[in-house]
PDB file of N, CA and C in Angstrom:
ATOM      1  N   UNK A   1       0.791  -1.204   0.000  1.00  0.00           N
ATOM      2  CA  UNK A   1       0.000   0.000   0.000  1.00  0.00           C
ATOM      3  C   UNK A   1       0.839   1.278   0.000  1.00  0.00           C
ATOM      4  N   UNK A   2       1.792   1.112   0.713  1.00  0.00           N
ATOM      5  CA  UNK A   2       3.128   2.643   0.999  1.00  0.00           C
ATOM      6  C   UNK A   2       3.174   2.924  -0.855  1.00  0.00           C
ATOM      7  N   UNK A   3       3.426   2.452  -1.667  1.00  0.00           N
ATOM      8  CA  UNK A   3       3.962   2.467  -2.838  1.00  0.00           C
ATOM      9  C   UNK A   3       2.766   2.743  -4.056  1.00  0.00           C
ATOM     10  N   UNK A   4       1.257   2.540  -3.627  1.00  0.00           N
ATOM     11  CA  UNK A   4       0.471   3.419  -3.991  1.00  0.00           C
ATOM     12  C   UNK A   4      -0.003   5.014  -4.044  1.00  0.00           C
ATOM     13  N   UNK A   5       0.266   5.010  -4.610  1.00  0.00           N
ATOM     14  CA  UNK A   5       0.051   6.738  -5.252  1.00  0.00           C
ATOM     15  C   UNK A   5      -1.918   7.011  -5.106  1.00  0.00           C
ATOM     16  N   UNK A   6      -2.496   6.917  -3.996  1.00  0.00           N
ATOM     17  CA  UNK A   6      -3.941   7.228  -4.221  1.00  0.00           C
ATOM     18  C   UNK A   6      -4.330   8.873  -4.521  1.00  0.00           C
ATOM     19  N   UNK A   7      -3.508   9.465  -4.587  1.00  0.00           N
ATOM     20  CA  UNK A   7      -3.782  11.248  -4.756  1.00  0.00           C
ATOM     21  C   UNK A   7      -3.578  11.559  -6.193  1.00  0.00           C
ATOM     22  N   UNK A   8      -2.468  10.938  -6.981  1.00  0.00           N
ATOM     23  CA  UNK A   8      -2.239  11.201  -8.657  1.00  0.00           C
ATOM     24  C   UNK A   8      -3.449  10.939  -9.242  1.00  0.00           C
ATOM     25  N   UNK A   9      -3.472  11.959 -10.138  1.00  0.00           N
ATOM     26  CA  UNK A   9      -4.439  12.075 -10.976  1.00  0.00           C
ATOM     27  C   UNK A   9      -5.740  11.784 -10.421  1.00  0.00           C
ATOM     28  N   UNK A  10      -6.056  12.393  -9.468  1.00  0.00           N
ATOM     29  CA  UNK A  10      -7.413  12.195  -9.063  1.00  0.00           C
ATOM     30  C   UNK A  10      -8.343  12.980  -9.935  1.00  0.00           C
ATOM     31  N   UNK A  11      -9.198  12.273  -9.935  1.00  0.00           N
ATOM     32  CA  UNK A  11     -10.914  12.909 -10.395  1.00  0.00           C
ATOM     33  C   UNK A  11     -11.761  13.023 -10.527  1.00  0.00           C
ATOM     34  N   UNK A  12     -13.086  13.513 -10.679  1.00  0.00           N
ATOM     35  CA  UNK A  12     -14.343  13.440 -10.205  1.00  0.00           C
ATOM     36  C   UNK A  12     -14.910  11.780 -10.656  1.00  0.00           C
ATOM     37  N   UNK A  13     -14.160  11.251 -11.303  1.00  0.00           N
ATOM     38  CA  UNK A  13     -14.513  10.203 -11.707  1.00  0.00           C
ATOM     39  C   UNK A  13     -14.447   8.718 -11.093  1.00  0.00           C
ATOM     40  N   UNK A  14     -12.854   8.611 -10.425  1.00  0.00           N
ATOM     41  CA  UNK A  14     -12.262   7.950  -9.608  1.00  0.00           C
ATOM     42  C   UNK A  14     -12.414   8.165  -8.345  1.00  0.00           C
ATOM     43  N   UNK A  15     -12.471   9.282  -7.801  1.00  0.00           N
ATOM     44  CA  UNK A  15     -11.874   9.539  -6.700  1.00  0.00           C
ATOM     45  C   UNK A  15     -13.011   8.983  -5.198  1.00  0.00           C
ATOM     46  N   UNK A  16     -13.994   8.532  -5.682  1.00  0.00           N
ATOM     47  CA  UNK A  16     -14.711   7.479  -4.872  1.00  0.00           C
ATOM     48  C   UNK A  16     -14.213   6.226  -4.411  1.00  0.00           C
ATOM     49  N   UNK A  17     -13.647   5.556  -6.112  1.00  0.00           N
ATOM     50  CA  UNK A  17     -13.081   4.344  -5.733  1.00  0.00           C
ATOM     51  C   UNK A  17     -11.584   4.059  -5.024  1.00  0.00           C
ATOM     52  N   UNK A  18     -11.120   5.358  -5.442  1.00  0.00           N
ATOM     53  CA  UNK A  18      -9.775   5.564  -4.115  1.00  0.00           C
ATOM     54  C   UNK A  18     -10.189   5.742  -2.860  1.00  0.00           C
ATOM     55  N   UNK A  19     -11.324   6.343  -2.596  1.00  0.00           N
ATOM     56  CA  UNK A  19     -11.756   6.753  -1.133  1.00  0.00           C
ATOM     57  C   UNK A  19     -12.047   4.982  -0.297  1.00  0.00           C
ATOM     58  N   UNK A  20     -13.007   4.503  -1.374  1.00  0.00           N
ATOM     59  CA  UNK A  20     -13.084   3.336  -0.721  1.00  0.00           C
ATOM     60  C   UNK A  20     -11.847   1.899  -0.409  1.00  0.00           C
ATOM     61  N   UNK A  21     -10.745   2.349  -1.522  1.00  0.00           N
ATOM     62  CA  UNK A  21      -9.425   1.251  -0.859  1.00  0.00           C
ATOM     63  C   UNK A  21      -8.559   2.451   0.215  1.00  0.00           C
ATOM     64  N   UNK A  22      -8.278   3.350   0.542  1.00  0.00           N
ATOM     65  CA  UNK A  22      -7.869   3.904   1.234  1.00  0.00           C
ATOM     66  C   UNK A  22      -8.723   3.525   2.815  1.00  0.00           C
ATOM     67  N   UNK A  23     -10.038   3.507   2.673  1.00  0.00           N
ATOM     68  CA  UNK A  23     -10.649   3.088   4.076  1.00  0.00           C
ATOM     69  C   UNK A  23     -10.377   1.720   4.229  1.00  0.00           C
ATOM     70  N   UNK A  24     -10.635   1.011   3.338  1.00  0.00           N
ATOM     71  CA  UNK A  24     -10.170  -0.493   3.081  1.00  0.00           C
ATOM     72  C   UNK A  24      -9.257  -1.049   4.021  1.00  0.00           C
ATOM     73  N   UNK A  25      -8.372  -0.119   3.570  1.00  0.00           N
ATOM     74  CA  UNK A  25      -6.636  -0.212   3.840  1.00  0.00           C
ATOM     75  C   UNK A  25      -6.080   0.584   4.984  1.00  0.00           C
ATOM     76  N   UNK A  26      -7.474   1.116   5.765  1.00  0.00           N
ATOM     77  CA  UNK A  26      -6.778   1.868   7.061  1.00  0.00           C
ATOM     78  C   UNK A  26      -6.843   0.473   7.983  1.00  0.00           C
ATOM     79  N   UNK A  27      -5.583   0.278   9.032  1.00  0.00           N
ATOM     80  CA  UNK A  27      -5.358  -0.107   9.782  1.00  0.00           C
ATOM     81  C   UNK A  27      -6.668   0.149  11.144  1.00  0.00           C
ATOM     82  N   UNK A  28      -6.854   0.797  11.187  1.00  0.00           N
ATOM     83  CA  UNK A  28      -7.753   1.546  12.412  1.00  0.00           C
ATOM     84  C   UNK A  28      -9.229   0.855  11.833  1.00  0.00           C
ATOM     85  N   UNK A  29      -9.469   0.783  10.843  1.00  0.00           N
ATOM     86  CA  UNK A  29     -10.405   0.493  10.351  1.00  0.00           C
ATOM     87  C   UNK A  29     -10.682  -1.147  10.493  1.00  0.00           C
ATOM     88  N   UNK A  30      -9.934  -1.555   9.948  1.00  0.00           N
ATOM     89  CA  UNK A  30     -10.001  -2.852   9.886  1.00  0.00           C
ATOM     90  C   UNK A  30     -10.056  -3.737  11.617  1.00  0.00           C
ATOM     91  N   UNK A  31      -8.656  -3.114  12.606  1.00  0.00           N
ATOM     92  CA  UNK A  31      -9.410  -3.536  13.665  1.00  0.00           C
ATOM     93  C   UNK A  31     -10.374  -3.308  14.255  1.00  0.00           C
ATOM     94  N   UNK A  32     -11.298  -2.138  14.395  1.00  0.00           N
ATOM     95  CA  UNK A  32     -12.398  -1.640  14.130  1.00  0.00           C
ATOM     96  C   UNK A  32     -13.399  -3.121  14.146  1.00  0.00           C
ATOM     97  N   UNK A  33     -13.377  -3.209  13.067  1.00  0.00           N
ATOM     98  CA  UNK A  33     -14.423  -4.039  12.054  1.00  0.00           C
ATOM     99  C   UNK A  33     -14.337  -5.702  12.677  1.00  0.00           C
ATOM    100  N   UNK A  34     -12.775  -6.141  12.891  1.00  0.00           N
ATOM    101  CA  UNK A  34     -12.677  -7.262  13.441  1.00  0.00           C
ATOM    102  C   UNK A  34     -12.979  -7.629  14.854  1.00  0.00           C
ATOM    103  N   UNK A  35     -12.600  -6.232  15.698  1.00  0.00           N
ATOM    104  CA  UNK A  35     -13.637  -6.379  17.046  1.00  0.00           C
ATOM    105  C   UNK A  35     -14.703  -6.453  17.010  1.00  0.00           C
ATOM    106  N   UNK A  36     -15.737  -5.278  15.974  1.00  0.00           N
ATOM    107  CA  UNK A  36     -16.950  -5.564  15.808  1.00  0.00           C
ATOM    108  C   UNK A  36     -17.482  -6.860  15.590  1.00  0.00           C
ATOM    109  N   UNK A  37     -16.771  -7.409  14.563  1.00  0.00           N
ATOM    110  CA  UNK A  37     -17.653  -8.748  13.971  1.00  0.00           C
ATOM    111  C   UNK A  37     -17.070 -10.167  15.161  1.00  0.00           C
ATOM    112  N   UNK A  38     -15.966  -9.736  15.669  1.00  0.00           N
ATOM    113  CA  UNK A  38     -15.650 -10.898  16.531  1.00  0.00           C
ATOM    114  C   UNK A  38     -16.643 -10.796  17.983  1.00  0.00           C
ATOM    115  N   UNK A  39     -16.825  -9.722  18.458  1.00  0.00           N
ATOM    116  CA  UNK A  39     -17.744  -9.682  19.243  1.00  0.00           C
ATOM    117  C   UNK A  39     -19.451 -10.246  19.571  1.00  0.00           C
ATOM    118  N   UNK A  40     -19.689  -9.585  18.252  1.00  0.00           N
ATOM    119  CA  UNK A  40     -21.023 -10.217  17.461  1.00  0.00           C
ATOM    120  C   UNK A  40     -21.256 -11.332  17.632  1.00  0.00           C
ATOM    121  N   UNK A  41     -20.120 -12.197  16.993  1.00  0.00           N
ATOM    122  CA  UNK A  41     -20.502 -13.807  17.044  1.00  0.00           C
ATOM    123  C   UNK A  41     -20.344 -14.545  18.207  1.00  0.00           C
ATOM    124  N   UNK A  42     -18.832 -13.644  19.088  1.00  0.00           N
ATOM    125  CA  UNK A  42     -19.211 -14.411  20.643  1.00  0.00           C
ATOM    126  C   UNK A  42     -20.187 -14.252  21.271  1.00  0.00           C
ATOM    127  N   UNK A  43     -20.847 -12.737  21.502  1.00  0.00           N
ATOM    128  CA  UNK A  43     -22.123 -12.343  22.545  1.00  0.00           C
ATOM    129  C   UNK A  43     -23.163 -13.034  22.005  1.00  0.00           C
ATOM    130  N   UNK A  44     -23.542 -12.558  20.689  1.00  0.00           N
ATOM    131  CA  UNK A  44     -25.002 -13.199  20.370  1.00  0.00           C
ATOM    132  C   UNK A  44     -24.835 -14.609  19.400  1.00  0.00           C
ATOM    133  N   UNK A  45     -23.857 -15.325  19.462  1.00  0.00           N
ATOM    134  CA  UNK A  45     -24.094 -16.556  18.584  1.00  0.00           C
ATOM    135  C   UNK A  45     -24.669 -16.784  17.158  1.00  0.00           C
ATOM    136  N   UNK A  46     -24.302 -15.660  16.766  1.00  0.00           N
ATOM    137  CA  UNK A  46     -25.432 -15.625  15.752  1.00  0.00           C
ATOM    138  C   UNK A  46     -24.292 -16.324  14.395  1.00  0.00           C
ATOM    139  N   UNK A  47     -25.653 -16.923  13.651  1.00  0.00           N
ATOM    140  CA  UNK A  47     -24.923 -17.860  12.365  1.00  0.00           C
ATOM    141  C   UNK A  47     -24.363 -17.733  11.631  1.00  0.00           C
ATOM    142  N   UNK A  48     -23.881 -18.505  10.497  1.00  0.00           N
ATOM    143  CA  UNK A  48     -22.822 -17.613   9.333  1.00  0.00           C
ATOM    144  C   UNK A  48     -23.571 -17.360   8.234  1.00  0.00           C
ATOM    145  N   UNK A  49     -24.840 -17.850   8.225  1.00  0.00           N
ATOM    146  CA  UNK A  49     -25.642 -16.814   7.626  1.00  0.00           C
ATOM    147  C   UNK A  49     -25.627 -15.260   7.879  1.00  0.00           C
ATOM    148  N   UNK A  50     -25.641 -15.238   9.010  1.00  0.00           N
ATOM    149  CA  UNK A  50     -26.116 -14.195   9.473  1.00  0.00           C
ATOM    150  C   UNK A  50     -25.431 -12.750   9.387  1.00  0.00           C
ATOM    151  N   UNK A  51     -23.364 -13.375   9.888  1.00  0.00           N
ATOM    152  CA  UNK A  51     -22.810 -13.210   9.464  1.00  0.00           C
ATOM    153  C   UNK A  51     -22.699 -12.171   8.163  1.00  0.00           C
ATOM    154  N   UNK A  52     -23.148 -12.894   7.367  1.00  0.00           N
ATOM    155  CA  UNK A  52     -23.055 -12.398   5.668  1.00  0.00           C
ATOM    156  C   UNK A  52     -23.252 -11.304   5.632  1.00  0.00           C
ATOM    157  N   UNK A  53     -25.202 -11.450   6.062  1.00  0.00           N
ATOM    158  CA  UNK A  53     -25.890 -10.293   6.451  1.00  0.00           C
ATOM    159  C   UNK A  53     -25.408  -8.636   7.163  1.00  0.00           C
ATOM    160  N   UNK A  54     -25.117  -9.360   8.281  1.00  0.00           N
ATOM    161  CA  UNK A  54     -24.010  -8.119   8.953  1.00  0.00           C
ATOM    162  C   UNK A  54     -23.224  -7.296   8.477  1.00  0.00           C
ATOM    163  N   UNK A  55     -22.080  -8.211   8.269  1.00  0.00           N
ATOM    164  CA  UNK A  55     -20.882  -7.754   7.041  1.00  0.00           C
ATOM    165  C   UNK A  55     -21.592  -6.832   5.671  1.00  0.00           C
ATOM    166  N   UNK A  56     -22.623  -7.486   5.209  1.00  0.00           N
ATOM    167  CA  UNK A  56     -22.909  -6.275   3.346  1.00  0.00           C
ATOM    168  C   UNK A  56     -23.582  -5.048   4.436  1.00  0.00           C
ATOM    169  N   UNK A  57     -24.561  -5.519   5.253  1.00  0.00           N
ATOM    170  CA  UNK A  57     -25.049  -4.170   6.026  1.00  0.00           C
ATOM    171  C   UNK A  57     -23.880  -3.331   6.654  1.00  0.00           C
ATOM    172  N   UNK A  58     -22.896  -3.533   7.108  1.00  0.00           N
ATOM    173  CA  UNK A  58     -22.130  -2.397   8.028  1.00  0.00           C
ATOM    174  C   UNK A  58     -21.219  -2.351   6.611  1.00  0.00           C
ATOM    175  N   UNK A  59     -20.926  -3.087   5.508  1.00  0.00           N
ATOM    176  CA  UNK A  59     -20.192  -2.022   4.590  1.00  0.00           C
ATOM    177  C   UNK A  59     -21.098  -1.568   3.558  1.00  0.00           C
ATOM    178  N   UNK A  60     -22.218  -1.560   3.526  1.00  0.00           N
ATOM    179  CA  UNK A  60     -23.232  -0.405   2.882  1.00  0.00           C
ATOM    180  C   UNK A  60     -23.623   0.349   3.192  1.00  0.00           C
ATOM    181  N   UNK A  61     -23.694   0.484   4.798  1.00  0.00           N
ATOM    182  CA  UNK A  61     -23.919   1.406   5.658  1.00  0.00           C
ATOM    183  C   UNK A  61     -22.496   2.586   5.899  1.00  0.00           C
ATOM    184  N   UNK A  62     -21.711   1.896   5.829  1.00  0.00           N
ATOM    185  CA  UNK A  62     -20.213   2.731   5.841  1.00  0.00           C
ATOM    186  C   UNK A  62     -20.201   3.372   4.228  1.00  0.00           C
ATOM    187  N   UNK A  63     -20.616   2.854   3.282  1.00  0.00           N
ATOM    188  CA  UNK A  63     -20.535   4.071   2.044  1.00  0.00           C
ATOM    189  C   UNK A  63     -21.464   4.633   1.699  1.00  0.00           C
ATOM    190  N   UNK A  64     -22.811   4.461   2.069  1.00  0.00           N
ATOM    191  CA  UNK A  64     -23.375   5.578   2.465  1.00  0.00           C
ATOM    192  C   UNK A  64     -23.424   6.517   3.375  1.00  0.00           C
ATOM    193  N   UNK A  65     -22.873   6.544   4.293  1.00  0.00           N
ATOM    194  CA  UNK A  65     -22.584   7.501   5.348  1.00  0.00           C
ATOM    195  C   UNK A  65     -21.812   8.374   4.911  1.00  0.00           C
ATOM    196  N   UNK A  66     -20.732   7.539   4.516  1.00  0.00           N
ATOM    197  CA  UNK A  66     -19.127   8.232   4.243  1.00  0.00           C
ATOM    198  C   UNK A  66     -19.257   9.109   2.864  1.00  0.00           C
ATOM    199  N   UNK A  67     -20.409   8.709   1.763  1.00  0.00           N
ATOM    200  CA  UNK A  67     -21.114   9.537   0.631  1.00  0.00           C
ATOM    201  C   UNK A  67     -21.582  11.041   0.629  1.00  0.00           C
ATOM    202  N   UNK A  68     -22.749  10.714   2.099  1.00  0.00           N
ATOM    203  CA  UNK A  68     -22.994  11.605   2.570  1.00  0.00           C
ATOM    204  C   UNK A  68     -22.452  12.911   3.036  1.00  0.00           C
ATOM    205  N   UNK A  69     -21.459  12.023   4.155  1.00  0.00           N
ATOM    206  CA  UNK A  69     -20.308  13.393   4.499  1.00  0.00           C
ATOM    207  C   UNK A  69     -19.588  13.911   3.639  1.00  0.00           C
ATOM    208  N   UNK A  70     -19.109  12.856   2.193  1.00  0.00           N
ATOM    209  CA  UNK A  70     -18.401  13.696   1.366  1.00  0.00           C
ATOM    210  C   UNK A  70     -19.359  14.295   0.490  1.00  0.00           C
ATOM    211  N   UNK A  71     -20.972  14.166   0.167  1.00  0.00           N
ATOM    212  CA  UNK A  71     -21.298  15.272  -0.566  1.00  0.00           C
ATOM    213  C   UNK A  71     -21.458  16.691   0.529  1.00  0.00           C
ATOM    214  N   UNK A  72     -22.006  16.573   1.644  1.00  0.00           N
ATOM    215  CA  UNK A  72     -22.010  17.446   2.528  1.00  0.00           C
ATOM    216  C   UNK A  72     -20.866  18.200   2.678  1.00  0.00           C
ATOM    217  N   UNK A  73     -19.242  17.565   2.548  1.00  0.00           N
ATOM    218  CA  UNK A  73     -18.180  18.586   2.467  1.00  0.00           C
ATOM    219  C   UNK A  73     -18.589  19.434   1.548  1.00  0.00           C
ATOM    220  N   UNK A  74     -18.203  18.544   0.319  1.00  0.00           N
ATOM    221  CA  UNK A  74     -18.372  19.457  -1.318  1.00  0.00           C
ATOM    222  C   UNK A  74     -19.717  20.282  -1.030  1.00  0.00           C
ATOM    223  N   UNK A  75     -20.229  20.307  -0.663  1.00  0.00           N
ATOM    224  CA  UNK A  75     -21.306  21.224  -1.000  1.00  0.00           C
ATOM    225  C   UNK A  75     -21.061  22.451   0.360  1.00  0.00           C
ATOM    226  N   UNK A  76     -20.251  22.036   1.208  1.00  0.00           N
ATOM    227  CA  UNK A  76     -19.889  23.276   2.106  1.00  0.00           C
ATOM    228  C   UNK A  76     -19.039  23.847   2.035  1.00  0.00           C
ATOM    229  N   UNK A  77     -17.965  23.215   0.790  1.00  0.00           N
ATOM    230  CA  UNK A  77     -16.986  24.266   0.223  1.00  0.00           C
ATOM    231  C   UNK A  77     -17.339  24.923  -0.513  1.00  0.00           C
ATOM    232  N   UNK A  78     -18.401  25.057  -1.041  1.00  0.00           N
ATOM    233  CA  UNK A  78     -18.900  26.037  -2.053  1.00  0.00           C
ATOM    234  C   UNK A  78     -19.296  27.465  -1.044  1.00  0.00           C
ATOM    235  N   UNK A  79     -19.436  27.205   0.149  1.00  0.00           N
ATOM    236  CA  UNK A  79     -20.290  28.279   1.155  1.00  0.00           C
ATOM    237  C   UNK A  79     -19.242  29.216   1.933  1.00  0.00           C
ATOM    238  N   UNK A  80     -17.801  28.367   2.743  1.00  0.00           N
ATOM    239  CA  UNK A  80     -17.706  28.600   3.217  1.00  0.00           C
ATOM    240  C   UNK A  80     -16.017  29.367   3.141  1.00  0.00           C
ATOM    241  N   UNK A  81     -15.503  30.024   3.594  1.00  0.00           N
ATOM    242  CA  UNK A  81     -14.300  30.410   3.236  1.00  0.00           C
ATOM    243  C   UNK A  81     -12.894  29.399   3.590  1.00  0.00           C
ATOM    244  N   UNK A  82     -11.778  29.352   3.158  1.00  0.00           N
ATOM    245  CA  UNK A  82     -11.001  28.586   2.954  1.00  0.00           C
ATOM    246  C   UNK A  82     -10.299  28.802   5.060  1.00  0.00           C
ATOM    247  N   UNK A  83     -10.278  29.921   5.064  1.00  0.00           N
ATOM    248  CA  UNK A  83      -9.878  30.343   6.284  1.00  0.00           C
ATOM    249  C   UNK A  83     -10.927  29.835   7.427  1.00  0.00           C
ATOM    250  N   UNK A  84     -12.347  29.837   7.234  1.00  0.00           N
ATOM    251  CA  UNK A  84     -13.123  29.379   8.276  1.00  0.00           C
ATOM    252  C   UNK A  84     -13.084  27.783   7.936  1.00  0.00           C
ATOM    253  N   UNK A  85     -12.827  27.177   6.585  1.00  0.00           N
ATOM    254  CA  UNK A  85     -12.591  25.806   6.873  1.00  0.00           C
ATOM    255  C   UNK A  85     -11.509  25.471   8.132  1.00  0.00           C
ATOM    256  N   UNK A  86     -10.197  26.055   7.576  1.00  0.00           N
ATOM    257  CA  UNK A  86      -9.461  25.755   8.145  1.00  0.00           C
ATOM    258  C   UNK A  86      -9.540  26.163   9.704  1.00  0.00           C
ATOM    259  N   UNK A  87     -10.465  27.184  10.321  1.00  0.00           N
ATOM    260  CA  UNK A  87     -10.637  27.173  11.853  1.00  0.00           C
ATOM    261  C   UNK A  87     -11.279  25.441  11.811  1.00  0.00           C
ATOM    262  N   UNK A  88     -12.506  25.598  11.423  1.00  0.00           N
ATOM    263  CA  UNK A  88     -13.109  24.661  11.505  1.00  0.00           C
ATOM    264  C   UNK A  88     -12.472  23.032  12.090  1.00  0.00           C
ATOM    265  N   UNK A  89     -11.215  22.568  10.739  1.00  0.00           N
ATOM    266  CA  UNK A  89     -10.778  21.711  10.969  1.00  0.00           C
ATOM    267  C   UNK A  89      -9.791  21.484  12.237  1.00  0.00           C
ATOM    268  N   UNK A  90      -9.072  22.937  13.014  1.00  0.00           N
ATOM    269  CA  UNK A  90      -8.284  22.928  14.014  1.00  0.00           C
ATOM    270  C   UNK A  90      -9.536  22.817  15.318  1.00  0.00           C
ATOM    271  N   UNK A  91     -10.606  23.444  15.261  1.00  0.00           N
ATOM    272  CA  UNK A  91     -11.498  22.962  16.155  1.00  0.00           C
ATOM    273  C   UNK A  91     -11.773  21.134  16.455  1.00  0.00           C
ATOM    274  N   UNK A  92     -12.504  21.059  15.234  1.00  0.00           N
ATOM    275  CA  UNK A  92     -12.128  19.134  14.903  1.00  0.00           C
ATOM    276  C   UNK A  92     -11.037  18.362  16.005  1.00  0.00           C
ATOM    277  N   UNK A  93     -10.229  19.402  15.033  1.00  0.00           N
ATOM    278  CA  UNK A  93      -8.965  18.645  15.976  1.00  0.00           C
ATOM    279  C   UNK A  93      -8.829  18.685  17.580  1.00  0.00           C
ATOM    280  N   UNK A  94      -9.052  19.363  17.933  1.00  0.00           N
ATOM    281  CA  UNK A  94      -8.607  20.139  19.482  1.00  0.00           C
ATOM    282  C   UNK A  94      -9.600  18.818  20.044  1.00  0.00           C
ATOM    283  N   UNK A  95     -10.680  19.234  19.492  1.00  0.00           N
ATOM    284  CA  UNK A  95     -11.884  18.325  20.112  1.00  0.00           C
ATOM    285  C   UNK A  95     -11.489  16.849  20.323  1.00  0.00           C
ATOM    286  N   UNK A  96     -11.264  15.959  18.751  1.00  0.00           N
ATOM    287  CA  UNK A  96     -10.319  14.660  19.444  1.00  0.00           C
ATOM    288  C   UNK A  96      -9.873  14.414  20.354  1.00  0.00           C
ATOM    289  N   UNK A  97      -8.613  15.698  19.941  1.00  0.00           N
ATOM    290  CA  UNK A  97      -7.592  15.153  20.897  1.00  0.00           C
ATOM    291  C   UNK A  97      -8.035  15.339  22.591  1.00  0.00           C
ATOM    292  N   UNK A  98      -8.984  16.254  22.779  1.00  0.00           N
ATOM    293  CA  UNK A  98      -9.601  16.253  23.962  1.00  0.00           C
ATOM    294  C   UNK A  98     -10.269  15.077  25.057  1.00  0.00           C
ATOM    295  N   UNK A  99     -11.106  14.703  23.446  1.00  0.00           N
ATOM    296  CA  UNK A  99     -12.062  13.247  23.968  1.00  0.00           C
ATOM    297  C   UNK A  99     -10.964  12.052  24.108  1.00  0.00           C
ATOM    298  N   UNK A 100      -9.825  12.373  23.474  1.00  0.00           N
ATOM    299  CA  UNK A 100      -9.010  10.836  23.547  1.00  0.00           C
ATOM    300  C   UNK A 100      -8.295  11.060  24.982  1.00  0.00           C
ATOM    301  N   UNK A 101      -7.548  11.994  25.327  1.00  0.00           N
ATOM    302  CA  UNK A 101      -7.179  12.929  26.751  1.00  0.00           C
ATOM    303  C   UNK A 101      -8.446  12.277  27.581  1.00  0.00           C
ATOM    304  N   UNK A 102      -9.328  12.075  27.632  1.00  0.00           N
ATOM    305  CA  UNK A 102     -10.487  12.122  28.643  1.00  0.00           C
ATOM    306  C   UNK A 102     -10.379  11.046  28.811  1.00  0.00           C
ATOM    307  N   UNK A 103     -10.631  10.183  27.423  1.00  0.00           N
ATOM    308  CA  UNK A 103     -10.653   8.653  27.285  1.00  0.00           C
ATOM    309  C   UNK A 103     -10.005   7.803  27.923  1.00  0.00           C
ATOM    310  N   UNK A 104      -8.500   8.263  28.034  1.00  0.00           N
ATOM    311  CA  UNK A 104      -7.291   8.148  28.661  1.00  0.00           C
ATOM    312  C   UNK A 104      -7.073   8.187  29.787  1.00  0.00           C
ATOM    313  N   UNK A 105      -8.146   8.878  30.493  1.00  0.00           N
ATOM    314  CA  UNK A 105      -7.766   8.940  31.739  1.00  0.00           C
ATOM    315  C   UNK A 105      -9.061   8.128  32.239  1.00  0.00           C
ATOM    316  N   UNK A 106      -9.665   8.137  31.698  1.00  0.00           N
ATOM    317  CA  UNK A 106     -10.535   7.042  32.970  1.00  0.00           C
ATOM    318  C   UNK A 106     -10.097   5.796  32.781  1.00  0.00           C
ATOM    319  N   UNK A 107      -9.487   5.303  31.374  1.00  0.00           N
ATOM    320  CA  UNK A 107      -8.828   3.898  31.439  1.00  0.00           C
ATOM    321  C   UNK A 107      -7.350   3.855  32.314  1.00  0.00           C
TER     322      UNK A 107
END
């Protein structure tokens, strides 16, 4: 993955299907997903049917969501200034790193 280039030549055309191997391919993501689904099957027993089910629902549910927020960006860069993005995103940030600080301390 290091040796993929997902930013070259991006375009309105592609740049979905890069979005989706880039999440693919996040680390964070994937254990994510393997606690989720390993959990699942210990607590509730549920079958490998069922399984299946789960799995297409939480990754159809993850690109529509993730659709969403990216038409909702694009359509709030049209509104908003480059400078209040960028407060915006240092707010974002502060905030994380706040909740993970918090997180941190009660564990």
């Amino acid at each position: 993955m290091p040796n993929i280039n997902l930013l070259k030549k991006v375009t309105s055309k592609n740049i979905f299907l890069k979005a989706v191997i880039l999440t693919g391919s996040n680390p964070l993501g994937i254990i994510f997903w393997a606690g989720v689904f390993s959990t699942k099957i210990i607590e509730e027993n549920i079958t490998k049917k069922n399984v299946y089910f789960f799995g297409i629902g939480a990754c159809l549910s993850t690109l529509f969501f993730l659709t969403l927020v990216a038409l909702g960006g694009s359509l709030v860069t049209n509104f908003l200034s480059e400078n209040i993005i960028t407060i915006l995103n240092v707010a974002v940030g502060m905030i994380l790193i706040v909740f993970g600080l918090k997180s941190l301390k009660k564990s």
